[in-house]
Protein backbone atom coordinates (compact mmCIF):
# COMPACT_ATOMS: atom_id res chain seq x y z
CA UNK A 1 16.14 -15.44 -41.46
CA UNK A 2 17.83 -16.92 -37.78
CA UNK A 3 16.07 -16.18 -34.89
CA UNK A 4 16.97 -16.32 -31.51
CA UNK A 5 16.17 -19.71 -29.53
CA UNK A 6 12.82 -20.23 -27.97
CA UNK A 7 12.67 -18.83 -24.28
CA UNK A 8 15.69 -16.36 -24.69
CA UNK A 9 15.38 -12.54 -25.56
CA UNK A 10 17.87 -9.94 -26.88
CA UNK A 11 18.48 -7.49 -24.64
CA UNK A 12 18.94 -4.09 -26.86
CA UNK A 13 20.30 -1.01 -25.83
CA UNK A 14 17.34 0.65 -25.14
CA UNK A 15 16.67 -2.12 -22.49
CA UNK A 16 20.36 -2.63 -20.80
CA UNK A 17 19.99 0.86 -18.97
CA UNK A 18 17.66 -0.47 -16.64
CA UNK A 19 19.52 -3.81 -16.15
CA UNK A 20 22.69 -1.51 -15.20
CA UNK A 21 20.46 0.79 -12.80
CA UNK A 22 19.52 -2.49 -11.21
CA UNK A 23 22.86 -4.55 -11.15
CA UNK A 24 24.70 -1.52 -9.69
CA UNK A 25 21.89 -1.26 -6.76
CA UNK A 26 22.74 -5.13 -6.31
CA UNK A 27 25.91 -4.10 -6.24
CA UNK A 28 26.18 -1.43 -3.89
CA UNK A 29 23.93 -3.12 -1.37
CA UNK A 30 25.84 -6.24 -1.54
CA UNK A 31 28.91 -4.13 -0.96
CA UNK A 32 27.03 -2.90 2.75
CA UNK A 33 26.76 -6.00 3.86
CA UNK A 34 30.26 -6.81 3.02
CA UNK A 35 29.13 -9.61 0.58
CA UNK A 36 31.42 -9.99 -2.25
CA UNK A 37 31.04 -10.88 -5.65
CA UNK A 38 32.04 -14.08 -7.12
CA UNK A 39 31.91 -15.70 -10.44
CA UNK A 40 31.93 -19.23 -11.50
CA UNK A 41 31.90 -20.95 -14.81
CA UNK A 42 28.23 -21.19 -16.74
CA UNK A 43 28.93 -25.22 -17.34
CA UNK A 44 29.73 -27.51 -14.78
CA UNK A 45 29.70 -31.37 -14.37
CA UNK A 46 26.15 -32.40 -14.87
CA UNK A 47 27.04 -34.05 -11.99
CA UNK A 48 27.48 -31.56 -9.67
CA UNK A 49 23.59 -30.88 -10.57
CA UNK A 50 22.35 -34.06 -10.18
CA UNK A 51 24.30 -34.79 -7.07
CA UNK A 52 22.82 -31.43 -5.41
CA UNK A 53 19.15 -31.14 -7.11
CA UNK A 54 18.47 -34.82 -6.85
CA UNK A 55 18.08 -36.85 -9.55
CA UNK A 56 14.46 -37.51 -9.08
CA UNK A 57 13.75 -33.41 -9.60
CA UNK A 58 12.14 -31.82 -13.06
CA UNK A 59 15.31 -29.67 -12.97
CA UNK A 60 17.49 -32.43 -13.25
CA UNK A 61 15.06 -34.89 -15.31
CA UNK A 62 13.11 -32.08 -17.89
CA UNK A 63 15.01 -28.94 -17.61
CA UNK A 64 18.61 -28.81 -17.48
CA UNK A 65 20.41 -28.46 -20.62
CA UNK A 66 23.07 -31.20 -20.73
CA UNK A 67 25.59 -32.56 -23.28
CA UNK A 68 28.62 -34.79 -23.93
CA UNK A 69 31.65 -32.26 -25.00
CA UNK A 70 34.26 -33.56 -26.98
CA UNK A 71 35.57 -35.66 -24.47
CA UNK A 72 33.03 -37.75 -23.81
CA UNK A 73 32.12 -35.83 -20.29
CA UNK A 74 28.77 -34.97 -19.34
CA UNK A 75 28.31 -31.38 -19.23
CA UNK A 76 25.49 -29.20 -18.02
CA UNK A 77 24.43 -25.42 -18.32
CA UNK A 78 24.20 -23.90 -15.04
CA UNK A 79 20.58 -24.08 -13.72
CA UNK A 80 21.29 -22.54 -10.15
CA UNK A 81 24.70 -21.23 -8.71
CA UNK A 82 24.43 -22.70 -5.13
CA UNK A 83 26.14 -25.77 -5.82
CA UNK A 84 28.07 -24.10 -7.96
CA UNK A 85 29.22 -22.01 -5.54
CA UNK A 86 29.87 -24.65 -2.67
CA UNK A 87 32.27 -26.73 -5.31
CA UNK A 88 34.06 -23.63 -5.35
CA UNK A 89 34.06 -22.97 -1.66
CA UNK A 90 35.66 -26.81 -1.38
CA UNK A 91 37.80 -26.81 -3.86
CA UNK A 92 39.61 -23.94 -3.04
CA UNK A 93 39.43 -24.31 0.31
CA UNK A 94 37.71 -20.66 1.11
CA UNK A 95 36.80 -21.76 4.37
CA UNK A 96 40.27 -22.38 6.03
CA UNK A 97 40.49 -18.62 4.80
CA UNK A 98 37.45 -17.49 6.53
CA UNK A 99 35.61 -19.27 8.75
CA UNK A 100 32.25 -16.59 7.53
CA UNK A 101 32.41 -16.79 3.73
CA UNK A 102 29.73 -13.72 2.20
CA UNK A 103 28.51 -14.03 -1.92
CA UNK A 104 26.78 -12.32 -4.16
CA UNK A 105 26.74 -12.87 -8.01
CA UNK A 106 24.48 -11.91 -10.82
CA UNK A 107 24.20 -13.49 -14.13
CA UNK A 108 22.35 -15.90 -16.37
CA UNK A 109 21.19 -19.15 -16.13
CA UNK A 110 19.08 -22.16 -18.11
CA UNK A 111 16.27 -24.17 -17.44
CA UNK A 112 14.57 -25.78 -20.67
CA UNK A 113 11.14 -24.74 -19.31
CA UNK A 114 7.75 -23.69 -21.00
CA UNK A 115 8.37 -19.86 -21.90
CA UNK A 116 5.93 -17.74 -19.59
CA UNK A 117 5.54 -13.94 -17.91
CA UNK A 118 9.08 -13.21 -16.11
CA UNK A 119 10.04 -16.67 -16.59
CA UNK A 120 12.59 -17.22 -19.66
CA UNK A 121 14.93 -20.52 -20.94
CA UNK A 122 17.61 -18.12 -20.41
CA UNK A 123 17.04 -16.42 -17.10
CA UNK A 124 18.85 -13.93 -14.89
CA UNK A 125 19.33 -13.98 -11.42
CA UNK A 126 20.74 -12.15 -8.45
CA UNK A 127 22.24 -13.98 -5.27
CA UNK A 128 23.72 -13.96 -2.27
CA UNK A 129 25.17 -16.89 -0.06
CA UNK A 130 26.30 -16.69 3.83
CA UNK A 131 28.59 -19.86 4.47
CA UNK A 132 29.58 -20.60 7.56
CA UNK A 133 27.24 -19.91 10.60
CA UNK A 134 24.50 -22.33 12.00
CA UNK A 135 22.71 -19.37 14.10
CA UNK A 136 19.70 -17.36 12.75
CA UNK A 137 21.34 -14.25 12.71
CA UNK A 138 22.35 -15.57 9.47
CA UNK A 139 19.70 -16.21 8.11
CA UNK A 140 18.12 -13.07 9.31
CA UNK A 141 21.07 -10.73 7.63
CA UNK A 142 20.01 -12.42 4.04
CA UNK A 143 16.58 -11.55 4.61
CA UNK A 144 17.76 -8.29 5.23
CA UNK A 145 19.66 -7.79 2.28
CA UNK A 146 16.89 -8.91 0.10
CA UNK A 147 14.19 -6.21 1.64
CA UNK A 148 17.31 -3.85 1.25
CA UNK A 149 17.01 -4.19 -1.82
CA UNK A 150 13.46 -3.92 -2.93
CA UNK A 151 13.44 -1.11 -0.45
CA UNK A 152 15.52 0.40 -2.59
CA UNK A 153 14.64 -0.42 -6.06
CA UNK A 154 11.16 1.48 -4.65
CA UNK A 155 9.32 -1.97 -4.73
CA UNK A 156 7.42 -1.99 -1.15
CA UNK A 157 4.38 -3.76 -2.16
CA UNK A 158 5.57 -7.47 -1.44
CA UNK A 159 4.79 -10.13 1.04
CA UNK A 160 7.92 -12.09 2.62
CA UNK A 161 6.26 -16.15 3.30
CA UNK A 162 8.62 -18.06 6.09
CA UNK A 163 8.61 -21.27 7.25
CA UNK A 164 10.93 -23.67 8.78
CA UNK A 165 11.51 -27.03 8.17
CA UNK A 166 13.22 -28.19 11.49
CA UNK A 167 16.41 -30.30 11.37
CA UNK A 168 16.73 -33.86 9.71
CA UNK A 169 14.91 -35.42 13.01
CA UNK A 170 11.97 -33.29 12.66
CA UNK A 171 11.54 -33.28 9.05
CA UNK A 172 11.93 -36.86 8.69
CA UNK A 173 9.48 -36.74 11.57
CA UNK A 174 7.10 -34.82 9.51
CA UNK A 175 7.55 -36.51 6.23
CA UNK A 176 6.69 -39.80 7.26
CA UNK A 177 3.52 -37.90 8.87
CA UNK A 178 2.94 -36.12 5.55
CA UNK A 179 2.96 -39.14 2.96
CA UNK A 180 0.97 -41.05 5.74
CA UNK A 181 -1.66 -38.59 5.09
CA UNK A 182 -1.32 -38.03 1.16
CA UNK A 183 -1.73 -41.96 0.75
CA UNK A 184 -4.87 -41.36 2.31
CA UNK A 185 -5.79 -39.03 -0.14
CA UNK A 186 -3.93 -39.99 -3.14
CA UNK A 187 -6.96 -41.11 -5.50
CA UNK A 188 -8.12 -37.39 -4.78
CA UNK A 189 -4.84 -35.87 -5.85
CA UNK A 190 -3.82 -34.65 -9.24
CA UNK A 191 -1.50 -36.56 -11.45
CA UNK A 192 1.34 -34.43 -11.05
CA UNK A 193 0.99 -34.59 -6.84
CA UNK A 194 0.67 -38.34 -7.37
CA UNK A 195 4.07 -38.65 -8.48
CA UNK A 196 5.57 -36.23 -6.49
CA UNK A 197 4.36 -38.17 -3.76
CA UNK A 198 5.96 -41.38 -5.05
CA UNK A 199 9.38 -39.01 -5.77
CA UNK A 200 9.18 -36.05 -3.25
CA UNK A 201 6.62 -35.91 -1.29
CA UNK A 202 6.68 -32.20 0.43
CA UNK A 203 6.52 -30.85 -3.34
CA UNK A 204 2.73 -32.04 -3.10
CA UNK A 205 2.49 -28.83 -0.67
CA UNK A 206 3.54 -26.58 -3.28
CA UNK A 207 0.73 -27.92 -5.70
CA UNK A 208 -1.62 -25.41 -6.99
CA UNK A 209 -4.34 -27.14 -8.19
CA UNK A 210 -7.53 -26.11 -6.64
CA UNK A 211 -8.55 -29.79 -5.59
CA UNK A 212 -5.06 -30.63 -3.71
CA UNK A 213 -5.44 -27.01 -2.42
CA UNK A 214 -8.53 -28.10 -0.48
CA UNK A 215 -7.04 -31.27 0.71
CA UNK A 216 -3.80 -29.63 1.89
CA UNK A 217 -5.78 -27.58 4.19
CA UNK A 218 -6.13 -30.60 6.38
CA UNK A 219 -2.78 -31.32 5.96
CA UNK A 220 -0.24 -31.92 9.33
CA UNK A 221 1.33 -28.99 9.94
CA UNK A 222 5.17 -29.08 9.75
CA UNK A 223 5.64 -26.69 12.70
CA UNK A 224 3.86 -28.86 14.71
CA UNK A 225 6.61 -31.26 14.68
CA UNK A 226 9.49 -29.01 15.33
CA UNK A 227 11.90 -30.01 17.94
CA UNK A 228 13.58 -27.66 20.44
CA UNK A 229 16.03 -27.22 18.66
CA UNK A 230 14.29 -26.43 15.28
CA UNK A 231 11.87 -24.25 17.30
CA UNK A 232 14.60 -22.11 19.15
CA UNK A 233 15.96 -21.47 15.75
CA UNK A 234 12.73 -20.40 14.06
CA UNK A 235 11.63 -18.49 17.07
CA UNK A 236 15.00 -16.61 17.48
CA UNK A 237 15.06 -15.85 13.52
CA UNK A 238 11.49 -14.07 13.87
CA UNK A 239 12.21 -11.85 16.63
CA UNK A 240 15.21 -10.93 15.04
CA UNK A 241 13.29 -9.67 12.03
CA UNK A 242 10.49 -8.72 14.57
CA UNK A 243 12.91 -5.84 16.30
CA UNK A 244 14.34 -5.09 12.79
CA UNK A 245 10.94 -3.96 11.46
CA UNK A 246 10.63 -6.75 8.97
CA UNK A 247 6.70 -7.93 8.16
CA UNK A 248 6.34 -11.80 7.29
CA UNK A 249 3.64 -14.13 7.08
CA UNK A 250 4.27 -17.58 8.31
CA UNK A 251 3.72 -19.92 6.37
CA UNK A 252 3.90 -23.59 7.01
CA UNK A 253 3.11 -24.85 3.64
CA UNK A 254 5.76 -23.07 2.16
CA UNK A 255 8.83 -25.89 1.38
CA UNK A 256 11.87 -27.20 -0.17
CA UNK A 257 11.93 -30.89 -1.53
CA UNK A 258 15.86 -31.33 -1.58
CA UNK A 259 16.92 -33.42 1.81
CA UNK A 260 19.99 -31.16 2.46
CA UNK A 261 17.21 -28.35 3.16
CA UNK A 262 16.86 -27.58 6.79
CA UNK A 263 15.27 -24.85 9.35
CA UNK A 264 14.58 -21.51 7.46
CA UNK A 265 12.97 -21.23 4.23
CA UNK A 266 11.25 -17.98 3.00
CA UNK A 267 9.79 -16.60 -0.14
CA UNK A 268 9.42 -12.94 -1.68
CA UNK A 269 5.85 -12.52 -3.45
CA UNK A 270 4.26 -9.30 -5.67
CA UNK A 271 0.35 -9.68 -6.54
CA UNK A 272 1.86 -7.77 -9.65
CA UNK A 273 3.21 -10.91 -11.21
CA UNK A 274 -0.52 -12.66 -11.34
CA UNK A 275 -0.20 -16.58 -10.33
CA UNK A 276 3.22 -17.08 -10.92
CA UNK A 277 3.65 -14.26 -8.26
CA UNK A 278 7.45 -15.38 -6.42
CA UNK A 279 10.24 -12.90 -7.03
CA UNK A 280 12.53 -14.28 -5.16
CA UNK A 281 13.42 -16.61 -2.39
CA UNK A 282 15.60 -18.93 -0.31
CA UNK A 283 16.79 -20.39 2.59
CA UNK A 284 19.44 -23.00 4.94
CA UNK A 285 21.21 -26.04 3.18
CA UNK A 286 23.13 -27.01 5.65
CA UNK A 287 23.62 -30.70 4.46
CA UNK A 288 24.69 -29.44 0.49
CA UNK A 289 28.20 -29.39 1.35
CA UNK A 290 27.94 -33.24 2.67
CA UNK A 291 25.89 -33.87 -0.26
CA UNK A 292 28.37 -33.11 -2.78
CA UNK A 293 31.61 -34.73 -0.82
CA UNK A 294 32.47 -32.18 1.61
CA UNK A 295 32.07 -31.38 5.45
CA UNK A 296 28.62 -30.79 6.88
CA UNK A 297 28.84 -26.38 6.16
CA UNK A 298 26.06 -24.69 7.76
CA UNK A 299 24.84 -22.11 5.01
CA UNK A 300 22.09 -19.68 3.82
CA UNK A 301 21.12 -18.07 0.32
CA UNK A 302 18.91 -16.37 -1.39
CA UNK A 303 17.89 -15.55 -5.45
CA UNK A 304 16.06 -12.91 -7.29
CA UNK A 305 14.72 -12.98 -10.81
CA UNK A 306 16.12 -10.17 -12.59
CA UNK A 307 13.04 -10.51 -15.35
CA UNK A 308 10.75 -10.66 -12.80
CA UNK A 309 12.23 -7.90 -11.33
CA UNK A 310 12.02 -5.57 -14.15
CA UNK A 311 8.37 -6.55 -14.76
CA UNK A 312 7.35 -5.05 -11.35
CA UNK A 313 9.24 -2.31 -11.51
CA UNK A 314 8.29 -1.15 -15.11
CA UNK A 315 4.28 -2.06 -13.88
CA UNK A 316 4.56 0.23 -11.36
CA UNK A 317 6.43 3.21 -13.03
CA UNK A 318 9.34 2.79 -10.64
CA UNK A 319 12.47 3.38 -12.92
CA UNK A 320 14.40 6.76 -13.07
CA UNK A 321 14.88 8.79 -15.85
CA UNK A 322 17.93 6.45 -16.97
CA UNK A 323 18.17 8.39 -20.16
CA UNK A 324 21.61 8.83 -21.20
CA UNK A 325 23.07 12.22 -22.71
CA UNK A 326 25.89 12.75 -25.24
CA UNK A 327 28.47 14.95 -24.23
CA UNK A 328 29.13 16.25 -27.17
CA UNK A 329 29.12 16.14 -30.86
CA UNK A 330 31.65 16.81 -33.24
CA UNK A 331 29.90 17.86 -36.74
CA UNK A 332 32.12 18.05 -40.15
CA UNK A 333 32.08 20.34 -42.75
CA UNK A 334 34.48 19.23 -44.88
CA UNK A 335 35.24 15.75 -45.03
CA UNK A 336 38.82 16.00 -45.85
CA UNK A 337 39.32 17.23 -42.50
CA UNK A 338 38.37 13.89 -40.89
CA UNK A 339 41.83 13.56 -39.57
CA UNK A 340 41.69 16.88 -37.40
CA UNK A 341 38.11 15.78 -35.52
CA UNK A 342 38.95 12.57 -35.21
CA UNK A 343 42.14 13.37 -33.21
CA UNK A 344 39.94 16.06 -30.96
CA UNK A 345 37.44 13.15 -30.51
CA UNK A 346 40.14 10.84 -28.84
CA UNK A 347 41.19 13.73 -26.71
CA UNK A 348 38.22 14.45 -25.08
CA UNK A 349 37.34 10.59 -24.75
CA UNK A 350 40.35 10.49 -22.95
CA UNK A 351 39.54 12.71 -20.63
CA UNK A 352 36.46 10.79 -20.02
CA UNK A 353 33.84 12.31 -22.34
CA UNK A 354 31.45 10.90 -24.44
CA UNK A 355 31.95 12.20 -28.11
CA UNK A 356 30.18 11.50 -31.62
CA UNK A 357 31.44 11.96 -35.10
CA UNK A 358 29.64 11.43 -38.03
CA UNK A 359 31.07 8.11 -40.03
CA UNK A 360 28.74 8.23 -42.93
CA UNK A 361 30.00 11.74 -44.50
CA UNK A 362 26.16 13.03 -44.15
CA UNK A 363 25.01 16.59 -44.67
CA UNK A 364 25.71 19.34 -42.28
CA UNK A 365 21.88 19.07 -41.33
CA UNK A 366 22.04 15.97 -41.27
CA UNK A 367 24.97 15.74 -38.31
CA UNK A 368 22.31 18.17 -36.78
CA UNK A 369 19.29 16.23 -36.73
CA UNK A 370 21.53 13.42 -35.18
CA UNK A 371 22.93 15.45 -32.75
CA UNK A 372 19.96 16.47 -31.42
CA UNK A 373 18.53 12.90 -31.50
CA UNK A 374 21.59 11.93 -29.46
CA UNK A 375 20.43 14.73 -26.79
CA UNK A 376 24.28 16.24 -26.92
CA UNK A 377 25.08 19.06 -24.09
CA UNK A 378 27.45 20.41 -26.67
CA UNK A 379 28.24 20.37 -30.30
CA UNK A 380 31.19 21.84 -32.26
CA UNK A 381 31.35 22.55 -36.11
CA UNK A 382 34.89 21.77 -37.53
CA UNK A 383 35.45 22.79 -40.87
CA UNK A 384 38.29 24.89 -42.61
CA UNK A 385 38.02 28.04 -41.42
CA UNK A 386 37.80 26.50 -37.55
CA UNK A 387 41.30 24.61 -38.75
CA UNK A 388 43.12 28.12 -40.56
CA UNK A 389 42.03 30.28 -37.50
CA UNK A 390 42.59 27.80 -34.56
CA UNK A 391 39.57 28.26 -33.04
CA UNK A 392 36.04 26.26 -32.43
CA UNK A 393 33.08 27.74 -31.41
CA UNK A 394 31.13 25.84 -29.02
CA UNK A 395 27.60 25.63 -28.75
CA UNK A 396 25.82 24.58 -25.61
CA UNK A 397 22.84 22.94 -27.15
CA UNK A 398 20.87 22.86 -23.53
CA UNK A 399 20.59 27.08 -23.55
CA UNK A 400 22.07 28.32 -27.09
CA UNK A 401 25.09 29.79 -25.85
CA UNK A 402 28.62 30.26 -27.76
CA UNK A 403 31.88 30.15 -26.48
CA UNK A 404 35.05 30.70 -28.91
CA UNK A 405 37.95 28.84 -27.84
CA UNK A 406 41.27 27.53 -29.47
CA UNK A 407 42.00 24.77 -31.13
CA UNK A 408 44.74 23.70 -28.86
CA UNK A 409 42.70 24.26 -24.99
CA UNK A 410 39.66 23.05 -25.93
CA UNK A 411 40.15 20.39 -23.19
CA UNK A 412 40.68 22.87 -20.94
CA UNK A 413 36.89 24.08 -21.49
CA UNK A 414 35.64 20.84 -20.57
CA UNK A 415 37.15 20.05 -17.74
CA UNK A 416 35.26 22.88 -16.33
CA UNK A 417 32.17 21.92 -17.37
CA UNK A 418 32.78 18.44 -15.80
């Protein structure tokens, strides 16, 4: 027997009821902060991947999944929806429209990746992107959002890291600095930080092995080397999120490797994930837009994992009762009568109830016992008699009661109820 692909999972309907309870919260928050939703193609260009991640990147080199399509073009499953995103912005010219552009989006995405907790080949994830402004307030508003909406999911236990990386002086300041200081200390490095220091150097500082751990901790610090500039910025962005109420940690060891990073980056953690403990993050790219052809576009974004998501929020018992109930149920005595409940069925549907028949011709106890599994408020038995007199009884199956009404007004009945 096929089964599904390594790193992906069904989702089955007992499952999608919390992904709705969580996409509509994205949705409605989004919606306050006057972000709206857009939606761009799951393949692009691998080129428009490579161009933005950096060739030299695991996403780009291990992970993406990439293919010639039938005319000969490389094309690549969407590992991230930034770029994505700014080719859109560019190529049809969104910014001449507004000069503050505000996304969110939701869907999947691919990263050939070992399978692990929260972390699948297909992924989900929630955005949003502010496109436009070069002033922290910016930044500070996606912040914002993003406690919004753990706030409001019920997840409060979570630590928000922040950092900034300065502007291109200061971080090339600092990088020099930094591989000055790894080269030191290379021999004492693991093999993976070795070649991130040949390829990327400030990925060395996301390292979690325990022996570059210890070494880091003599490492230069990045805000150290912040100019006025970069320093105004970070210091403006803090007591912004200082006067809203918003805890953070700073934390200078906290990075992005891609050169069209600048100033803010930031990082939503739970201890209920274990090691792999990020939820979420983000931060400026104000040089992606130059990267990939376009104007320099000051910008900042953020992205949750819907998987990890869930996992918190199933640990900690913080779902509603998302159980869904059946309107009613329409049960059939006689068979030959099919036509008559079937008709009543698509009247009530279309007067936006949810309605069951049986489509298996089972018992009359039968259509019982699956009525009740269905949890239906109401259930009607339709058999000749019920046709010859004109009239259904209806049983409330929440309190026991009976109501007798015709044949012909039975919408009328439910429309009170509703």
């Amino acid at each position: 027997m096929i089964q599904n692909v390594k790193g992906t999972k069904d989702l089955l309907p007992e499952a999608i009821a919390k992904w709705q309870y969580i996409q509509s919260t994205l949705q409605k928050i989004s919606e306050q902060y006057n972000y709206e939703e857009i939606r761009t193609p799951i393949f692009e260009k691998t080129e428009l991947f490579s161009r933005s991640i950096g060739e030299v990147t695991d996403i780009v080199n291990k992970e993406m999944y990439s293919f010639l399509d039938k005319g000969e073009e490389s094309i690549s499953l969407r590992p991230e929806l930034t770029a994505s995103i700014a080719r859109a912005v560019m190529q049809h010219s969104l910014l001449r429209q507004n000069p503050i552009l505000r996304f969110w989006y939701f869907g999947p995405f691919f990263r050939y990746e070992q399978p692990q907790k929260g972390r699948q080949r297909q992924f989900h994830q929630y955005g949003a992107e502010c496109i436009g402004s070069r002033y922290p307030e910016s930044d500070a508003e996606i912040i914002a959002l993003a406690v919004n909406i753990f706030n409001s999911l019920g997840i409060k236990d979570f630590k928000l890291a922040i950092n900034s990386l300065g502007n291109t002086e200061s971080r090339a300041n600092y990088r020099e600095t930094l591989i000055e200081f790894l080269k030191e200390n290379e021999n004492k490095l693991s093999k993976e930080s070795q070649i991130r220091l040949q390829t990327n150097p400030l990925r060395v500082l996301d390292s979690k092995a325990e022996a570059d751990i210890e070494i880091l901790n003599q490492a230069p610090n990045i805000l150290n080397f912040l100019d006025t500039e970069s320093r105004n910025h970070f210091e403006e962005l803090l007591a912004i999120l200082d006067y809203q109420g918003i805890k953070y940690e700073i934390s200078s060891k906290l990075v992005r490797g891609l050169d069209y990073y600048s100033h803010t980056v930031f990082e939503f953690q739970s201890h209920a994930l274990g090691a792999q403990n990020a939820m979420g993050g983000g931060g400026r790219y104000d040089k992606l837009f130059l990267e990939l052809g376009g104007e320099e576009t000051p910008a900042v974004g953020l992205a949750l994992g819907i998987e990890r998501i869930i996992l918190i929020m199933e640990e900690k018992g913080l779902f509603p009762n998302l159980e869904k109930k059946l309107d009613l149920y329409i049960v059939s005595l006689d068979h030959s009568n099919q036509k008559y409940l079937i008709s009543i069925a698509e009247k009530l549907r279309q007067n936006g109830m949810a309605v069951a028949t049986d489509l298996l011709r089972r018992s009359l106890k039968s259509q019982m016992r699956e009525a009740n599994k269905m949890k239906a408020n109401y259930l009607i038995v339709i058999g000749d008699d019920e046709i010859k007199t004109n009239l259904l009884t209806i049983k409330d199956m929440r309190n026991g009661e009976q109501t007798q009404y015709s044949l012909n007004s039975i919408e009328e009945f439910f429309k009170k109820q509703q």
